[in-house]
Each structure stands twice: as C-alpha cells, then as structure tokens.
N, C-alpha and C. Protein backbone atom coordinates (compact mmCIF):
# COMPACT_ATOMS: atom_id res chain seq x y z
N UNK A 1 -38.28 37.02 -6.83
CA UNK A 1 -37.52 37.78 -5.85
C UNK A 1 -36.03 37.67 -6.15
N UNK A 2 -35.56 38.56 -5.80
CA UNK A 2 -33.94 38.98 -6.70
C UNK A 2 -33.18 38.77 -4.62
N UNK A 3 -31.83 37.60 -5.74
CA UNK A 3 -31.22 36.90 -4.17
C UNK A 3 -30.11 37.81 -4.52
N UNK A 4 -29.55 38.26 -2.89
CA UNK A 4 -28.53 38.71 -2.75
C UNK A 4 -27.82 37.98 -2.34
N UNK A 5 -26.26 37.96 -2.14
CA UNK A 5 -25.37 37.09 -1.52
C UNK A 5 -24.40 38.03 -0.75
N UNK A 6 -24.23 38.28 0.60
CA UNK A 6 -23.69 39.18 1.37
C UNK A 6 -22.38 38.35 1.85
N UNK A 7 -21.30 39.22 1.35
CA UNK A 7 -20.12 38.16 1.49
C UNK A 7 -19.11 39.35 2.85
N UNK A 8 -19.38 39.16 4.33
CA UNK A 8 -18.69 40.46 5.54
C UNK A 8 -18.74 39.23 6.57
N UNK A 9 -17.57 39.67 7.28
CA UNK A 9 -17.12 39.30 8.26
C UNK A 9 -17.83 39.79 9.35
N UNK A 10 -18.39 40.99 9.41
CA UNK A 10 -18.48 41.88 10.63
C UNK A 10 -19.94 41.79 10.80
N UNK A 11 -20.36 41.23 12.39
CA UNK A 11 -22.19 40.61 12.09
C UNK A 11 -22.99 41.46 11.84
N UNK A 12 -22.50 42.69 12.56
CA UNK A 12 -23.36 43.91 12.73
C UNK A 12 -23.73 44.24 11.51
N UNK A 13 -22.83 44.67 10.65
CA UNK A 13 -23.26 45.22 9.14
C UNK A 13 -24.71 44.11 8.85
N UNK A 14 -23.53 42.81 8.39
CA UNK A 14 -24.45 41.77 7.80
C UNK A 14 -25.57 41.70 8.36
N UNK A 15 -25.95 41.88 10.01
CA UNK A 15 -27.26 42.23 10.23
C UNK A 15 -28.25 43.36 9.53
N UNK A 16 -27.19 44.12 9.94
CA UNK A 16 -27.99 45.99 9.63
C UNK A 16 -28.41 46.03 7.83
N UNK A 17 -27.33 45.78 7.19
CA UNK A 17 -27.79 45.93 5.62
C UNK A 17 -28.65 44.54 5.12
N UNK A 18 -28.65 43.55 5.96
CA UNK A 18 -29.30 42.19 5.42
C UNK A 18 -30.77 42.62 5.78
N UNK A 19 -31.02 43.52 6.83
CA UNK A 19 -32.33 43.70 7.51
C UNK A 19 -33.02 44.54 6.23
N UNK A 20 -31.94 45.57 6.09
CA UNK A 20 -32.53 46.84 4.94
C UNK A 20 -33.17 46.10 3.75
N UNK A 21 -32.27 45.32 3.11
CA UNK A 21 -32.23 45.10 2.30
C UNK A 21 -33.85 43.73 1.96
N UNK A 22 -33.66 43.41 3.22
CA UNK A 22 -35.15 42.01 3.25
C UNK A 22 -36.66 42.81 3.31
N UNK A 23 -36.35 44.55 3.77
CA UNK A 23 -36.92 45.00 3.77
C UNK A 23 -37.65 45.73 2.42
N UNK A 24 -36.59 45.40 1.64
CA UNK A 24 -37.01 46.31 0.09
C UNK A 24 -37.64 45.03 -0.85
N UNK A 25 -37.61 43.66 -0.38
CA UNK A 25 -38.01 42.72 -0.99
C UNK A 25 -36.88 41.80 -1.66
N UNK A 26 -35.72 41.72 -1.23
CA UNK A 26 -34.51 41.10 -1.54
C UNK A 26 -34.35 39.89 -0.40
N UNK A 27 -33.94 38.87 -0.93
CA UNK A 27 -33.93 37.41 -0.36
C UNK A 27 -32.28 37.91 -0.21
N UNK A 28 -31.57 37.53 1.08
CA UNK A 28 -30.33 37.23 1.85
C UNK A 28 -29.71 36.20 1.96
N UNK A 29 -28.58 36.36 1.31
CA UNK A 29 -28.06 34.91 1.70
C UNK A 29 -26.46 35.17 2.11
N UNK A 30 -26.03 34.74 3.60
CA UNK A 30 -24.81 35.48 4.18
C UNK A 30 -24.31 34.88 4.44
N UNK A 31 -23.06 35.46 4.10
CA UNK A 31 -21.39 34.40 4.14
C UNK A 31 -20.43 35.02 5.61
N UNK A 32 -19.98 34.33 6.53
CA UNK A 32 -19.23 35.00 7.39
C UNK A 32 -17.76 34.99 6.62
N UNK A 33 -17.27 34.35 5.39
CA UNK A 33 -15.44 34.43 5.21
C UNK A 33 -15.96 33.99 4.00
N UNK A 34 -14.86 33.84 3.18
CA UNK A 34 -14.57 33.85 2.08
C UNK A 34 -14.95 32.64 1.10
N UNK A 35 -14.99 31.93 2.06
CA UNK A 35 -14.73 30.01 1.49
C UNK A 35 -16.49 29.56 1.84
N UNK A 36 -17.19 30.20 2.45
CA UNK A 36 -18.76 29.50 2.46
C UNK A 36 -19.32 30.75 1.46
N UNK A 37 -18.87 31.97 1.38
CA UNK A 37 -19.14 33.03 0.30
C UNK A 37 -19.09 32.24 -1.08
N UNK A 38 -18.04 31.49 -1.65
CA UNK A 38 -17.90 30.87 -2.87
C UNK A 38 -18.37 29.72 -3.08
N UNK A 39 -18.74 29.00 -2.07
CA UNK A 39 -19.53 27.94 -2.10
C UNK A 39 -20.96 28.56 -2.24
N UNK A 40 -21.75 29.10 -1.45
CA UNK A 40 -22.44 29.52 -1.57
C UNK A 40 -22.85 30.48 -2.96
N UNK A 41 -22.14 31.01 -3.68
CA UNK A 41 -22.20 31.69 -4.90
C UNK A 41 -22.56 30.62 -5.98
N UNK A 42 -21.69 29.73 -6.08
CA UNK A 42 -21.82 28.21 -6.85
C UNK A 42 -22.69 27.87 -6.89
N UNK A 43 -23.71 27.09 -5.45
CA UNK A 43 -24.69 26.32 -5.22
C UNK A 43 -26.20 26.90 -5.55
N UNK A 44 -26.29 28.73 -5.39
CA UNK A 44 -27.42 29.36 -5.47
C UNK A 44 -27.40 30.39 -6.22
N UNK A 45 -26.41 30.55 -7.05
CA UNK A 45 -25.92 31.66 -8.18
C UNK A 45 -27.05 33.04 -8.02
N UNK A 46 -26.49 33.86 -6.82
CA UNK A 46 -27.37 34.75 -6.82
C UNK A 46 -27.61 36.02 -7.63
N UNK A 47 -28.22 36.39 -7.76
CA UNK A 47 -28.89 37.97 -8.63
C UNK A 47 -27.31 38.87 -8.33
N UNK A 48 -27.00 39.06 -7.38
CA UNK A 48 -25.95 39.80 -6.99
C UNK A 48 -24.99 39.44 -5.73
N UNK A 49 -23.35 39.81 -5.75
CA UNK A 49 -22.45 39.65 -4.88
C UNK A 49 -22.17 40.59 -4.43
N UNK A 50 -22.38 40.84 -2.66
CA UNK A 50 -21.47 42.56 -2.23
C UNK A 50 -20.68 41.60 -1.44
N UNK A 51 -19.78 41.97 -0.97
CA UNK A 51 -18.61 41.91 -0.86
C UNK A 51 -17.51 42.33 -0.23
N UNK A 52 -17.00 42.05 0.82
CA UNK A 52 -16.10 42.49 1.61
C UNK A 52 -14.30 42.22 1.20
N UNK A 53 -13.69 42.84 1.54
CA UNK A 53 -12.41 42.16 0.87
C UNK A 53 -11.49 41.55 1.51
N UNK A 54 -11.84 42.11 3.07
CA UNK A 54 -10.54 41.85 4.71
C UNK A 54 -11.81 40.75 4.86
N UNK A 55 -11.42 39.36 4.51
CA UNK A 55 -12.44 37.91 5.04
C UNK A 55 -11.64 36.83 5.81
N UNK A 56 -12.25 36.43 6.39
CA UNK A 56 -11.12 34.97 7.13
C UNK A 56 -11.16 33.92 5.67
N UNK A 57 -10.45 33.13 5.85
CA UNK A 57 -10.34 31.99 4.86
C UNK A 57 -9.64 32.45 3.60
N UNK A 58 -10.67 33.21 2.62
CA UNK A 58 -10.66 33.23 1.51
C UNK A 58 -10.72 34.56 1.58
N UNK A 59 -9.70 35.75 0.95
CA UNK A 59 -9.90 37.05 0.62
C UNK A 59 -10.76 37.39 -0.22
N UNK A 60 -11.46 38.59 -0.10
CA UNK A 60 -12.31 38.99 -1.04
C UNK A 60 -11.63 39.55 -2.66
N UNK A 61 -10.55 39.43 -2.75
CA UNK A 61 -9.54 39.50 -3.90
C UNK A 61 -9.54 38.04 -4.18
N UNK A 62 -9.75 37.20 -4.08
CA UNK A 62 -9.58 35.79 -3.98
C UNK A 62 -10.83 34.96 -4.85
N UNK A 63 -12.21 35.53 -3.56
CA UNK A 63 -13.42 35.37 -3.96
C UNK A 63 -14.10 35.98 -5.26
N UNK A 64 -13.62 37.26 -5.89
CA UNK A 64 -13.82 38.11 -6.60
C UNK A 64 -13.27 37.10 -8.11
N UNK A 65 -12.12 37.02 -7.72
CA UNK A 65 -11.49 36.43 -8.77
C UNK A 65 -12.00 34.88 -9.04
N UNK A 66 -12.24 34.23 -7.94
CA UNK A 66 -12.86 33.10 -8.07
C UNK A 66 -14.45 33.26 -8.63
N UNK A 67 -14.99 33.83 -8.33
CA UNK A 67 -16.72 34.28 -9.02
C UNK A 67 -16.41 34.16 -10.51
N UNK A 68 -14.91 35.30 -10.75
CA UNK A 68 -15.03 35.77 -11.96
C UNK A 68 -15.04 34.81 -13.26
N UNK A 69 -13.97 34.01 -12.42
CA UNK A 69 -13.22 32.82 -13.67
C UNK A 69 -14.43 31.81 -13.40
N UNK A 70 -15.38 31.29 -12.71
CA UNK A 70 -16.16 30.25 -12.67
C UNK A 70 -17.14 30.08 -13.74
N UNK A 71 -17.51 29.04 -14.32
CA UNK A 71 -18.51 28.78 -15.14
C UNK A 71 -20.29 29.51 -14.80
N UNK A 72 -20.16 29.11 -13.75
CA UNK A 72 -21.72 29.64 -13.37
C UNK A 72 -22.04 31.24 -12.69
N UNK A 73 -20.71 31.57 -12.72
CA UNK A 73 -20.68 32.81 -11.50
C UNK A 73 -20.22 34.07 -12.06
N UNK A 74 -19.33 33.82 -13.38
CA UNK A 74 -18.73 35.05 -14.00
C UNK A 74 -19.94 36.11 -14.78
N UNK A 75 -20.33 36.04 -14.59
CA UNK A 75 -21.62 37.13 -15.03
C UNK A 75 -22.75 37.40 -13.71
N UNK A 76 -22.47 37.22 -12.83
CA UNK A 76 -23.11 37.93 -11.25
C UNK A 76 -22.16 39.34 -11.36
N UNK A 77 -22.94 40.61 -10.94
CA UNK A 77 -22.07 41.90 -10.77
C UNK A 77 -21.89 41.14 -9.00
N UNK A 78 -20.62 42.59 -9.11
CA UNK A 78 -20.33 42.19 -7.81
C UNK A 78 -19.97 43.66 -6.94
N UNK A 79 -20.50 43.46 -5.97
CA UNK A 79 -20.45 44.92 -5.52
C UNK A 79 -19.09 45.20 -4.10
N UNK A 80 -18.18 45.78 -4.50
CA UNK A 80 -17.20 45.55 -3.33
C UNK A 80 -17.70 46.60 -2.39
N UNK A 81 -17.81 46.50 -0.87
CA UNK A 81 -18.23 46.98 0.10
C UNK A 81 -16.93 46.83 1.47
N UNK A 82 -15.97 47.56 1.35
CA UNK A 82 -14.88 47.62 1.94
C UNK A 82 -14.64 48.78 2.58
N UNK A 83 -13.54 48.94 3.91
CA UNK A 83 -13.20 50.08 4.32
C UNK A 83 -11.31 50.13 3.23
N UNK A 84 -10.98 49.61 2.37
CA UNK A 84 -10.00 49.63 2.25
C UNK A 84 -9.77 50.88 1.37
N UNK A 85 -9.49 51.71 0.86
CA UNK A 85 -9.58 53.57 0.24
C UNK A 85 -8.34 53.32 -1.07
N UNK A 86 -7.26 51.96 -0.52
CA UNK A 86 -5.79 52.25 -1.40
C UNK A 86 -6.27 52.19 -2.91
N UNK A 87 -5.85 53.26 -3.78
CA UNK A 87 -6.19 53.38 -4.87
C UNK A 87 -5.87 52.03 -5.65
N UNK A 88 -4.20 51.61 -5.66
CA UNK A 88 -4.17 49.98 -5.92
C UNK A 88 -5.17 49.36 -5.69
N UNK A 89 -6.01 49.48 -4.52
CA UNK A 89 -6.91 48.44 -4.10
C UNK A 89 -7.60 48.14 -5.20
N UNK A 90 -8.55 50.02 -5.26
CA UNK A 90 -9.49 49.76 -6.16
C UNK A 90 -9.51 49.53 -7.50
N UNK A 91 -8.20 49.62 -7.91
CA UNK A 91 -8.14 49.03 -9.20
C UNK A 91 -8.04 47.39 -9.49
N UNK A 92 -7.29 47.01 -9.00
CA UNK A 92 -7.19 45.68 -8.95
C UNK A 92 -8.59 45.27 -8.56
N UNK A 93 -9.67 45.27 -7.69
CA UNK A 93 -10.79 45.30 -7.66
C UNK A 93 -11.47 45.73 -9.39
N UNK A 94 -11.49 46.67 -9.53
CA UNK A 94 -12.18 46.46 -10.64
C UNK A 94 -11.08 45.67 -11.95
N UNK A 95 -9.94 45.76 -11.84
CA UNK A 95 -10.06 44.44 -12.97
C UNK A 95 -10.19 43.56 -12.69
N UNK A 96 -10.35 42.88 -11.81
CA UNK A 96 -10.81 41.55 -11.49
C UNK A 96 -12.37 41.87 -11.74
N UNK A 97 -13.03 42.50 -12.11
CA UNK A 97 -14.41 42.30 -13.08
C UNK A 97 -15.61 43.32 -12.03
N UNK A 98 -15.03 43.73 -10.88
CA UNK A 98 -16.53 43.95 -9.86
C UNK A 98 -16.96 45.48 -10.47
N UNK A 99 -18.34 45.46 -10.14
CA UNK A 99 -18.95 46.63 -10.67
C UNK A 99 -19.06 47.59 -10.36
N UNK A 100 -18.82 47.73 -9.02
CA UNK A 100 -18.57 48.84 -7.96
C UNK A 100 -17.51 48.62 -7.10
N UNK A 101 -17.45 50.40 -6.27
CA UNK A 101 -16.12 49.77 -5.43
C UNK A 101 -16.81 50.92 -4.62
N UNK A 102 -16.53 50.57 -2.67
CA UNK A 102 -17.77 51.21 -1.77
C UNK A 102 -16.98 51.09 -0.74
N UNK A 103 -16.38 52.22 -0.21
CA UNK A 103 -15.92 52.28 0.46
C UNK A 103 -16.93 52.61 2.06
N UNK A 104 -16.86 51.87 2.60
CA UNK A 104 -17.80 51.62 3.74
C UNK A 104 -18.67 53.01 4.58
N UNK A 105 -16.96 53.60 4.69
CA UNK A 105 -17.26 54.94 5.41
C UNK A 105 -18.03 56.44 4.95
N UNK A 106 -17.35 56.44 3.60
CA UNK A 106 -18.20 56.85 2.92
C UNK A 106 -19.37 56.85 2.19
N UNK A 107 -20.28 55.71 2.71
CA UNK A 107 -21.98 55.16 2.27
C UNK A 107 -22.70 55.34 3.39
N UNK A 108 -24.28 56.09 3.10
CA UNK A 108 -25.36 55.47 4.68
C UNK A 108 -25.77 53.99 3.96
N UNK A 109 -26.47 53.70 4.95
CA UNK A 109 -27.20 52.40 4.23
C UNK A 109 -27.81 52.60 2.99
N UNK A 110 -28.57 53.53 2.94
CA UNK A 110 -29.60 54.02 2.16
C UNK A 110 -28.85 54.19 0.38
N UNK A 111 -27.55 54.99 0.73
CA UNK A 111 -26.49 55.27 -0.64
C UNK A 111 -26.24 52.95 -1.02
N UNK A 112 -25.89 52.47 -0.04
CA UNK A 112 -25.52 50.82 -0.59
C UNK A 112 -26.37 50.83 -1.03
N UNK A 113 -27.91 50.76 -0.44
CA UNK A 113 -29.36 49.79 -1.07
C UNK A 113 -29.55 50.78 -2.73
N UNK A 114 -29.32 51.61 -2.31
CA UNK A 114 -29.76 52.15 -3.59
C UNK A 114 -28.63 51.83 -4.64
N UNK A 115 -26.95 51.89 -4.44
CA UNK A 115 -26.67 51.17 -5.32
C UNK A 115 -26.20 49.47 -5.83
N UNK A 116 -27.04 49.17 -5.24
CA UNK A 116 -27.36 47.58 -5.17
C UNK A 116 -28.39 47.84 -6.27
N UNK A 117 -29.48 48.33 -5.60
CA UNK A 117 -30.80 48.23 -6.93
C UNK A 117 -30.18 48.58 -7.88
N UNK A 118 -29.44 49.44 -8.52
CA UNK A 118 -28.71 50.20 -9.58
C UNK A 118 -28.24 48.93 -10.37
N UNK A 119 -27.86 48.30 -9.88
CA UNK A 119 -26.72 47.29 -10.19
C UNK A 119 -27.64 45.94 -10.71
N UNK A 120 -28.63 45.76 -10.04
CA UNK A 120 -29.42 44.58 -9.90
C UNK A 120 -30.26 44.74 -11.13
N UNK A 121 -30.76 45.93 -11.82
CA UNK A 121 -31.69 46.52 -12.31
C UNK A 121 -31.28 46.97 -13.78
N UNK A 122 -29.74 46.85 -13.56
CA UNK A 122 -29.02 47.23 -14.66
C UNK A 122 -28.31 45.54 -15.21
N UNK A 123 -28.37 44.57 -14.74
CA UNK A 123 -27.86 43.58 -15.49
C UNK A 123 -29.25 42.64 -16.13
C-alpha cells in the first residue's frame, strides 16, 4: 500500500481529501504545520508529499526545501496543494524540487486524487 503524507493546516480539507484518498487504497499520514510534517517525512519516508505552503511552525517553502536537501527524503515527489496563484510562488516552488504546483481553487477532489496517482505511479 502506497503512504501518503498530507502536509495542511485546514482540518476540513485534510479530512475531505484524506477520506478520498483512503478510499482509493492509499494509507494517510497527516501533519497539522510544518515541523510534525518533517518529522514525520523522516521517520516514515512516505510514497508521496502534498503539501500546503501557508503552515504554522514550519513553512511549506521551508518543508519543501527541507525534504529536498535530506538524506532519506530528497527523492519523495512532492505535490504542492496551495491557494497561493503568485507566479514567484510557483516558481520558487518548483525549484526547490516539487513536482506539481495545485492551486486549491482551481482542483475538484477528483482532478488532486487523480494527480497524486499520476505522480505516485510515475516515480
């Protein structure tokens, strides 16, 4: 079974897409901020990272970059799942290594899960 690691502040999502997603046969593993997100990445090196970027503690620019440079973690894709649109954003996002960039408002659930599998299926 292929582990996800859901790195959002906001419960609702982390409920709503953790539910979808347990539903397609994906194991959950959820971070409320930034700093149990990277611990948690470390300790259970999951199949995949989505990713929020507005986190308490530890920014998801932070966490991203921390995955990236780590011994055990720099080869997890990472999927950013943000309302943030600033084109800066998304670049700096992808050089810091992530594989996608998802802007919240513009996804149903259905567009994330599917490109999660994309992602999961492709490394």
């Amino acid at each position: 079974m292929k582990t996800i690691l859901f790195i959002e502040d906001e419960a609702a999502l982390q409920k709503t897409l953790g539910d979808a997603l347990r539903q397609d046969g994906f194991e959950i593993l959820s971070a409320l901020d930034g700093e149990i997100g990277m611990r948690l990445a470390k300790e259970k090196k999951p199949d995949l990272v989505l990713l929020d970027l507005m986190l308490p503690k530890q920014n998801g620019f932070e966490v991203l970059r921390d995955l990236k440079a780590g011994e055990g973690t720099s080869r997890i894709p990472v999927i950013v799942l943000t309302n943030l649109e600033e084109m800066q954003d998304v670049q700096k996002v992808l050089e810091l290594g992530a594989t996608t960039y998802l802007v919240k408002s513009n996804y149903s659930l259905e567009d994330v899960v599917r490109k999660i599998k994309e992602a999961i299926n492709e490394n």
